[in-house]
PDB file of N, CA and C in Angstrom:
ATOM      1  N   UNK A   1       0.823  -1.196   0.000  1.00  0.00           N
ATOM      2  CA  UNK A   1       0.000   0.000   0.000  1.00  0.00           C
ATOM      3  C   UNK A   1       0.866   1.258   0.000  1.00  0.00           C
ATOM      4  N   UNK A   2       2.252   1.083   0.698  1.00  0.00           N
ATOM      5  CA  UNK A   2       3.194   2.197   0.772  1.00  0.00           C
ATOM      6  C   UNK A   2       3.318   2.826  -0.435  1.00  0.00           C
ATOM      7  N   UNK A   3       3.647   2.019  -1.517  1.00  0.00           N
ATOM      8  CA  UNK A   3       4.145   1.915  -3.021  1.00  0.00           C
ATOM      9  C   UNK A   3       3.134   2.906  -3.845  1.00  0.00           C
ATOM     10  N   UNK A   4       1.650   2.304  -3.231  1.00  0.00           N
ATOM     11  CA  UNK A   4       0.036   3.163  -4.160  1.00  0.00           C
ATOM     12  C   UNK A   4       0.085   4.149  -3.645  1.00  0.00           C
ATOM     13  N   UNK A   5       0.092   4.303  -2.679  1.00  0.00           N
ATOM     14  CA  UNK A   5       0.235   5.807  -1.735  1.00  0.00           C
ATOM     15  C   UNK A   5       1.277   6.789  -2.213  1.00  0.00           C
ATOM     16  N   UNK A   6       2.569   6.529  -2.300  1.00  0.00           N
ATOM     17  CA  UNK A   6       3.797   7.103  -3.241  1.00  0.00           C
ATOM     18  C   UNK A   6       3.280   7.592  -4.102  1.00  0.00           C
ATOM     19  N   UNK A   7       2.726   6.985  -5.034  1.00  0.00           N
ATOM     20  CA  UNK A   7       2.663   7.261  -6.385  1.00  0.00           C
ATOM     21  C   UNK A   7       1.281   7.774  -6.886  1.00  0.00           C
ATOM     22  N   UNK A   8       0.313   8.176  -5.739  1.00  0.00           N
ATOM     23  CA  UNK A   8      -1.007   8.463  -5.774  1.00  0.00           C
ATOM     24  C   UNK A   8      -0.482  10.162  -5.664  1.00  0.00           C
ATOM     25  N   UNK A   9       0.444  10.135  -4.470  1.00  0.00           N
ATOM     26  CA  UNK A   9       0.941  11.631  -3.877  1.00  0.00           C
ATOM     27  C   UNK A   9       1.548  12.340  -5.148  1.00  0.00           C
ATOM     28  N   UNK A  10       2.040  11.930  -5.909  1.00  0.00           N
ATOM     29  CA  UNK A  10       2.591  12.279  -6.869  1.00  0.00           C
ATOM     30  C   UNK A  10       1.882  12.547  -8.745  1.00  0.00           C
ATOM     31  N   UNK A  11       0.646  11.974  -8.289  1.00  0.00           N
ATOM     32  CA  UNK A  11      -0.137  12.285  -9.229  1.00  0.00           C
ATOM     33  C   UNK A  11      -0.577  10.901 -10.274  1.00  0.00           C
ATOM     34  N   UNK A  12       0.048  10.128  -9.677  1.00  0.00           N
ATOM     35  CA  UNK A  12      -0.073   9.068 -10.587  1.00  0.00           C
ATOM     36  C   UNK A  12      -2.154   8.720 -10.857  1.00  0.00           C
ATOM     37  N   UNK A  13      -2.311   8.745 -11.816  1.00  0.00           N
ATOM     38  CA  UNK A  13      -4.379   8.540 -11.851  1.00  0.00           C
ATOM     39  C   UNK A  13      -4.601   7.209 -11.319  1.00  0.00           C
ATOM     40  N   UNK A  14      -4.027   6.180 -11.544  1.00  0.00           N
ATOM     41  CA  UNK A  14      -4.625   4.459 -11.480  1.00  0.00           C
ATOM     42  C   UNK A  14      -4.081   4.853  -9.740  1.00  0.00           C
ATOM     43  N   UNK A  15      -2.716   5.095  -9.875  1.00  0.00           N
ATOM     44  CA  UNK A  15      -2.545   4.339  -8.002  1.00  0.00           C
ATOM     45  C   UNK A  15      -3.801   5.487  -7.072  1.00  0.00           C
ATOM     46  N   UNK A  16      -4.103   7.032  -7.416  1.00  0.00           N
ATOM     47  CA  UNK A  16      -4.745   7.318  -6.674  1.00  0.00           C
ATOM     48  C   UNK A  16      -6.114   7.146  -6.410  1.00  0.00           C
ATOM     49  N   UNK A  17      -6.766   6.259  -7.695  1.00  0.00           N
ATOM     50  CA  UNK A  17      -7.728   5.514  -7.793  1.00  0.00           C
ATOM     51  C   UNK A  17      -8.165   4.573  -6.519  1.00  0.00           C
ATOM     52  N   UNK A  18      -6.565   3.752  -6.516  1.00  0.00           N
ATOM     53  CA  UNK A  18      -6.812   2.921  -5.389  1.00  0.00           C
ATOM     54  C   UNK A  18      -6.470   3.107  -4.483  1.00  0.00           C
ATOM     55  N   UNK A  19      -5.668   4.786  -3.901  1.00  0.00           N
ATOM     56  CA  UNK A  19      -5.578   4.475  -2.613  1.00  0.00           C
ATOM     57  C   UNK A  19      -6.800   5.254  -2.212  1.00  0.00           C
ATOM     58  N   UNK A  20      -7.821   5.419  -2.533  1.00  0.00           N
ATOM     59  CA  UNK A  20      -9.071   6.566  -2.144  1.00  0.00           C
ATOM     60  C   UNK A  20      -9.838   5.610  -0.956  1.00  0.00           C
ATOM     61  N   UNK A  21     -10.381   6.028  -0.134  1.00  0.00           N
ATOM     62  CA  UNK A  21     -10.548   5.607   0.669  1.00  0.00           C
ATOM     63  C   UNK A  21     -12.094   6.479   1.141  1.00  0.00           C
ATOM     64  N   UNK A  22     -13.345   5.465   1.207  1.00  0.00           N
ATOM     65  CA  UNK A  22     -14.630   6.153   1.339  1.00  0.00           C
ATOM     66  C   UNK A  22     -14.611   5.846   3.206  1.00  0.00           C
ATOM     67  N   UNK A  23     -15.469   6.951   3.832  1.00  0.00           N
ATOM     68  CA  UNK A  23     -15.201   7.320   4.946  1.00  0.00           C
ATOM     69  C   UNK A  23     -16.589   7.814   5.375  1.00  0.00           C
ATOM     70  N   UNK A  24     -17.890   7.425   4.739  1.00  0.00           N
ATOM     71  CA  UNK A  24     -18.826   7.941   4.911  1.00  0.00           C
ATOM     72  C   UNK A  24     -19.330   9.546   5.355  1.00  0.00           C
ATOM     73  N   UNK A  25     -20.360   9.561   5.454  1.00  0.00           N
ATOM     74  CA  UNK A  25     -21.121  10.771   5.633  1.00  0.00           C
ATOM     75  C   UNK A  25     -20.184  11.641   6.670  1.00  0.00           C
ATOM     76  N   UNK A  26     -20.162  10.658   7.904  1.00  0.00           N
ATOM     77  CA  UNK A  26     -19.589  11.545   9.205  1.00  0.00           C
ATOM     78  C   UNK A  26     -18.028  12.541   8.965  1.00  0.00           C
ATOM     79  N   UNK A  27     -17.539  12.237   8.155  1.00  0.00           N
ATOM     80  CA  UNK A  27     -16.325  12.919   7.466  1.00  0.00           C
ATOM     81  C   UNK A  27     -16.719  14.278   7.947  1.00  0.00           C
ATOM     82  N   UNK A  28     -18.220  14.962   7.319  1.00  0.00           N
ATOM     83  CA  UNK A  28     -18.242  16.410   7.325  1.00  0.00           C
ATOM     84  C   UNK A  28     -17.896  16.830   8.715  1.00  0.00           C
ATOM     85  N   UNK A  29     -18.488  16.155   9.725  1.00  0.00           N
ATOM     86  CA  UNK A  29     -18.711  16.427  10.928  1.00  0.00           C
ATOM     87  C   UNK A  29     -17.145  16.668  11.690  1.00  0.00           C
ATOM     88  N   UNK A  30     -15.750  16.225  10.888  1.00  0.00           N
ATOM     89  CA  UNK A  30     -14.827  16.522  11.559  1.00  0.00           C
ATOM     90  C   UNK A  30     -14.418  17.627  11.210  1.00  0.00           C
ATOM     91  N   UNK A  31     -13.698  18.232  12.243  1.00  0.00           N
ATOM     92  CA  UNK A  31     -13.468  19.688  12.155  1.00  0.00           C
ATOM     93  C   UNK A  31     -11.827  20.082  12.769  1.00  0.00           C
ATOM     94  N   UNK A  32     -11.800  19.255  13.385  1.00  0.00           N
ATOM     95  CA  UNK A  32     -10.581  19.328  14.005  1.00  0.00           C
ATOM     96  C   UNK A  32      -9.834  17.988  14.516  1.00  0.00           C
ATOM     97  N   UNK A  33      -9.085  17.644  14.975  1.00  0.00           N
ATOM     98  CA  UNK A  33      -7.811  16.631  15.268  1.00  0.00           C
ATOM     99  C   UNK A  33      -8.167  16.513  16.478  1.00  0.00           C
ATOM    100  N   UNK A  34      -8.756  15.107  17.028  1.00  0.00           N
ATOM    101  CA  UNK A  34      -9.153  14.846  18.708  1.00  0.00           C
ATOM    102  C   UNK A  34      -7.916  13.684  18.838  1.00  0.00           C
ATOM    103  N   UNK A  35      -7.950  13.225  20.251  1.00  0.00           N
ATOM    104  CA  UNK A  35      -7.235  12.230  20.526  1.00  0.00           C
ATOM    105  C   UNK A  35      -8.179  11.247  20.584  1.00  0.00           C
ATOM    106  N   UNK A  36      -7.319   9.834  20.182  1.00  0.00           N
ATOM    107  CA  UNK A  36      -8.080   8.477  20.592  1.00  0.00           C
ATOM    108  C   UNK A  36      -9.254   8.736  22.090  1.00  0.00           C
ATOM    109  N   UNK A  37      -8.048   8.941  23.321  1.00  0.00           N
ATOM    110  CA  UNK A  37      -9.088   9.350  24.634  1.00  0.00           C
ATOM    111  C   UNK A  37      -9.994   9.635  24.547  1.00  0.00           C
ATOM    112  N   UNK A  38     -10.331  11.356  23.959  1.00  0.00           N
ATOM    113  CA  UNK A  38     -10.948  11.889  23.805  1.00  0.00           C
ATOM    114  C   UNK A  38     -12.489  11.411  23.099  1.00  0.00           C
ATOM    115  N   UNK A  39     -12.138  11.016  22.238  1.00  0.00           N
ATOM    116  CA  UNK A  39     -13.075  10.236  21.164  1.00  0.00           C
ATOM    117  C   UNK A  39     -13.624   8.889  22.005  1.00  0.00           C
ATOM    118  N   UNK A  40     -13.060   8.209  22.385  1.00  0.00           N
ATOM    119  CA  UNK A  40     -13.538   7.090  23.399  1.00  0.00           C
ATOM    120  C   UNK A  40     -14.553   7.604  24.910  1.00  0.00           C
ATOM    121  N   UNK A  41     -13.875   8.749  25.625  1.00  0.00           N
ATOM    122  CA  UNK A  41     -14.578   9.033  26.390  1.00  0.00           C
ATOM    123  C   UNK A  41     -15.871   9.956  26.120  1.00  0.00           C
ATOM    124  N   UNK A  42     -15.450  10.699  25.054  1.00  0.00           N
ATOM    125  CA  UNK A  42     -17.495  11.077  24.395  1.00  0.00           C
ATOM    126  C   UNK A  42     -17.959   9.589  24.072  1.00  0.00           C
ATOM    127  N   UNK A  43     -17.287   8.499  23.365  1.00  0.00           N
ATOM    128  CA  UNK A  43     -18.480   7.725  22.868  1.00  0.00           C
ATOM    129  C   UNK A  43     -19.166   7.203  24.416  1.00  0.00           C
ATOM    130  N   UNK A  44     -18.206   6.808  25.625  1.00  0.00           N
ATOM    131  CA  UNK A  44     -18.943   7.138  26.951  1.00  0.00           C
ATOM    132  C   UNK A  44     -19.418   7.978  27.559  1.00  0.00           C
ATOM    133  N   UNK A  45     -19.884   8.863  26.979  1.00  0.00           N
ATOM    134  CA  UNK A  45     -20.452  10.229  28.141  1.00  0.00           C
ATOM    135  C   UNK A  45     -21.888   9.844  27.346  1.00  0.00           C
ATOM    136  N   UNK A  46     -21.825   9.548  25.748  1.00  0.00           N
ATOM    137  CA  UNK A  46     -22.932   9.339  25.009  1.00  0.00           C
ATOM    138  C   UNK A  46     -23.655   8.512  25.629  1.00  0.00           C
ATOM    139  N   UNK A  47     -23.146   7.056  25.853  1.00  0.00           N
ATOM    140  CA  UNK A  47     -23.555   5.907  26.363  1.00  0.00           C
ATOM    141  C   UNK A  47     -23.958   5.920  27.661  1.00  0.00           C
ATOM    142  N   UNK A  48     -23.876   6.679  28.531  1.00  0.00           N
ATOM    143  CA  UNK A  48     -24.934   6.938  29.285  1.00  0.00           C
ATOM    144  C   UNK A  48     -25.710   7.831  29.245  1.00  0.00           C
ATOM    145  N   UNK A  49     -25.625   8.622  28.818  1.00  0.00           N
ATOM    146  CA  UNK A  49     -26.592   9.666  28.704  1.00  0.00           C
ATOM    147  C   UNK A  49     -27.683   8.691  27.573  1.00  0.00           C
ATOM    148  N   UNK A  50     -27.471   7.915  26.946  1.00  0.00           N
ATOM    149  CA  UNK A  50     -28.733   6.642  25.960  1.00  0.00           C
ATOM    150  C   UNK A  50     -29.128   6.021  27.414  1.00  0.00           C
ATOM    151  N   UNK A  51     -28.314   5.384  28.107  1.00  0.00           N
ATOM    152  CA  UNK A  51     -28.906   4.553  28.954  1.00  0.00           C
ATOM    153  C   UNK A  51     -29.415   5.306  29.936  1.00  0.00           C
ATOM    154  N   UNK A  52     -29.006   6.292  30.496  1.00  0.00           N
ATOM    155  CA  UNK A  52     -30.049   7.422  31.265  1.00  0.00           C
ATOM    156  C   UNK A  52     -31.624   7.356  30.984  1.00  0.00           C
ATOM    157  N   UNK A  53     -31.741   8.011  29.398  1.00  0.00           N
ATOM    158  CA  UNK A  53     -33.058   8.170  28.842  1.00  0.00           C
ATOM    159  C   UNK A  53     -33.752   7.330  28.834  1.00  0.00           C
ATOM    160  N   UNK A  54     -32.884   5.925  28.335  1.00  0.00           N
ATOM    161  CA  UNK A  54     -33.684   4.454  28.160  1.00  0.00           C
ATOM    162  C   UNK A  54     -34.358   4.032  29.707  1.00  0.00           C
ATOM    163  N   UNK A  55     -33.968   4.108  30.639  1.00  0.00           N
ATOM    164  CA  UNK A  55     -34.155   4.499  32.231  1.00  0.00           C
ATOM    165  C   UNK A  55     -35.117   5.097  32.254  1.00  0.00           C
ATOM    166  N   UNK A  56     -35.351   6.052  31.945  1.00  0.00           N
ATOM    167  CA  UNK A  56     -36.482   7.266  32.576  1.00  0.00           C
ATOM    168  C   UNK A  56     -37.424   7.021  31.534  1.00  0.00           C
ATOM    169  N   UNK A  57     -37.380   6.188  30.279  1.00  0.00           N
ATOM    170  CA  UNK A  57     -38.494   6.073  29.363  1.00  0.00           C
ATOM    171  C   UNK A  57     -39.115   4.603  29.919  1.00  0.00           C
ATOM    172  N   UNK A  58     -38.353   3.920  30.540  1.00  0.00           N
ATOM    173  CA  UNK A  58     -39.024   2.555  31.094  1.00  0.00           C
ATOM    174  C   UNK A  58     -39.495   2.692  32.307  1.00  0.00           C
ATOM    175  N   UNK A  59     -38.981   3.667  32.895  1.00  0.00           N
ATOM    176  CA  UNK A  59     -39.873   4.059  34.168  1.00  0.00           C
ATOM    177  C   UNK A  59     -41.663   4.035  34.644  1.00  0.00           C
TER     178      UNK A  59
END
């Protein structure tokens, strides 16, 4: 992959073909450079705050 990547950077059409890489929708949503941590501990602040609601809706 080193090799497609080289030669994608450089303009080559076929290798940058293949090093393209789809990344869905959420792409737009980045804006800035987080850390792994960071990103792990929102997907936990999320995860309870779901299981909070799910709580108070089964109540």
């Amino acid at each position: 992959m080193d090799k497609i990547d080289t030669k994608a950077a450089v303009g080559h059409e076929g290798a940058a073909a293949l090093s393209t890489y789809y990344v869905g929708q959420a792409v737009g949503l980045m804006n800035k450079e987080k850390s792994v941590k960071t990103i792990v501990y929102e997907f936990m602040e999320d995860y309870v705050e779901a299981v909070e609601r799910l709580s108070n809706t089964l109540k």
